[in-house]
Protein backbone atom coordinates (compact mmCIF):
# COMPACT_ATOMS: atom_id res chain seq x y z
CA UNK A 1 47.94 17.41 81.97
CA UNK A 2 45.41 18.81 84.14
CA UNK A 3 45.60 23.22 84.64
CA UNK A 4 44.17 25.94 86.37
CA UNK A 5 42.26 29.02 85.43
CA UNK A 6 42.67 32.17 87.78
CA UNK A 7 39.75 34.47 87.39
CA UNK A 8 41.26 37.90 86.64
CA UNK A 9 40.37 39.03 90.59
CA UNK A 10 42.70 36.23 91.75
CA UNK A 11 46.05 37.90 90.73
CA UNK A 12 44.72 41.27 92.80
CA UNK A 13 43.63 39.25 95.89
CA UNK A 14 46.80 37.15 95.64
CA UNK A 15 48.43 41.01 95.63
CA UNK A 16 46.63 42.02 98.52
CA UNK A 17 47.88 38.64 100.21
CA UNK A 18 51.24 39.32 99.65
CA UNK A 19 51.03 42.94 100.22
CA UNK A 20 49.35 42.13 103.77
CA UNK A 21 52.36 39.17 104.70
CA UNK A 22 55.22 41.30 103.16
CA UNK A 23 54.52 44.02 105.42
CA UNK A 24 56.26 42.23 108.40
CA UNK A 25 58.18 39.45 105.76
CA UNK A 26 58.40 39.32 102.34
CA UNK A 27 60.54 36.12 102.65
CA UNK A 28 57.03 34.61 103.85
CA UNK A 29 54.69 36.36 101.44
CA UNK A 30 56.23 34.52 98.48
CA UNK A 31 55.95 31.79 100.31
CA UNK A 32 52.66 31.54 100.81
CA UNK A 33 52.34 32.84 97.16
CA UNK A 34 54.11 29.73 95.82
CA UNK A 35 51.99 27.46 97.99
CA UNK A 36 49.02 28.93 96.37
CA UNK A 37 50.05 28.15 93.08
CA UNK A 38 51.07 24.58 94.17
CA UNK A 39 47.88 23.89 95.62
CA UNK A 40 46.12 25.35 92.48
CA UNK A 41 48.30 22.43 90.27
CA UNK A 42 47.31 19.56 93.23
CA UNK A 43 43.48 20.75 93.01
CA UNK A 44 43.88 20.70 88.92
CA UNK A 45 44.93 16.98 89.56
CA UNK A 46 42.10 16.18 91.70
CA UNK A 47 39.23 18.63 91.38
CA UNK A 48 36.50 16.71 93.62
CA UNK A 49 39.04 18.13 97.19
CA UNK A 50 37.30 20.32 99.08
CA UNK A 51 33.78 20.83 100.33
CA UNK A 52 30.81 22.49 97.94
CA UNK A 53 29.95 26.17 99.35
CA UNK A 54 25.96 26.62 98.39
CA UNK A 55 26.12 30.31 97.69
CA UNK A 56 23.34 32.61 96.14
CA UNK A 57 25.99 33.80 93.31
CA UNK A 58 24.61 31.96 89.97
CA UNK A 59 28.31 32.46 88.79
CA UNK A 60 29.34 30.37 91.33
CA UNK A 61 27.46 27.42 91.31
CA UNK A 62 29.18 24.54 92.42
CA UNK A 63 32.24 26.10 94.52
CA UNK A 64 34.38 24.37 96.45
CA UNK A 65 36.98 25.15 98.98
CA UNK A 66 40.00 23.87 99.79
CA UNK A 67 42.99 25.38 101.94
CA UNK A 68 46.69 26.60 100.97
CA UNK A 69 48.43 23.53 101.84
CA UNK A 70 50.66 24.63 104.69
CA UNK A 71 48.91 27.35 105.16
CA UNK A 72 45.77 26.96 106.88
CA UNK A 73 43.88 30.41 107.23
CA UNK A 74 44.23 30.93 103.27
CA UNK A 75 40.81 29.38 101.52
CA UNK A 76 40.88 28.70 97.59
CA UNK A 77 37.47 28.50 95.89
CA UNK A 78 37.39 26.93 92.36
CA UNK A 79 35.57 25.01 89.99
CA UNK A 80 36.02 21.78 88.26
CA UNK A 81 36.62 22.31 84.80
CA UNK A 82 36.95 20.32 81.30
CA UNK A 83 40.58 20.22 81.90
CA UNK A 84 41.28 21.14 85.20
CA UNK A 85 40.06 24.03 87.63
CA UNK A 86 39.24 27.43 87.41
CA UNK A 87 39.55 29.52 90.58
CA UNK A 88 37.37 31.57 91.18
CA UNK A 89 38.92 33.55 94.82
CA UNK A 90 41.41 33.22 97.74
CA UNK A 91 40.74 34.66 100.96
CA UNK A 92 41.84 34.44 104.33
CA UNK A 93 39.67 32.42 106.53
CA UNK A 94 39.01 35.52 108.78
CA UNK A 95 36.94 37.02 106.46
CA UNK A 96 33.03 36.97 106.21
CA UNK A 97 32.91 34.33 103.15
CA UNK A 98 29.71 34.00 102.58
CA UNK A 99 29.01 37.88 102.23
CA UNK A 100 32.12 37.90 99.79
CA UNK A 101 31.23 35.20 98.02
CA UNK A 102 27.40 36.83 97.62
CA UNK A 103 29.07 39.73 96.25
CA UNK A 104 30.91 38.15 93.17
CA UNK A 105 30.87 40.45 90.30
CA UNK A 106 30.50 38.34 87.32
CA UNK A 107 33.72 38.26 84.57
């Protein structure tokens, strides 16, 4: 069975995410929690969703983005693995993604 990998900066910017929601509904922060993780176990499934990002970070050569399915401003970016994916970040869509991205700190 296909699985995901969450790089260790996931869990903190899945936090942040709920931290940010919860602030005016917690109800909806897990929510949107629990759709991450479902959308992780869809992209394990079928690893080739998404569209490659071309960014200057070596580490993360061969990104690809897909959204939290039902909720559109939340971006997932992962990498096909052996066995499944390993993501890599979440942000919101607001955000400048290419200048986060740049800025990956390797693991």
């Amino acid at each position: 069975m296909p699985k995901y990998v969450l790089d260790p900066c996931v869990e903190e910017e899945l936090w942040e995410i709920w931290n940010f929601i919860a602030q005016d509904n917690p109800d909806a922060a897990t929510r949107v929690i629990e759709a991450a993780h479902t959308t992780f176990k869809t992209l394990a499934a079928t690893p080739g969703l998404g569209r490659t990002r071309f960014v200057r970070n070596p580490r993360l050569r061969e990104v690809r983005s897909w959204r939290i399915t039902g909720y559109e401003n939340y971006l997932i970016f992962y990498r096909a693995v052996a066995d499944g994916i390993q993501v890599n970040h979440v942000y919101h869509g607001a955000q400048d993604i290419e200048t986060l991205l740049g800025k990956s700190h390797p693991n």
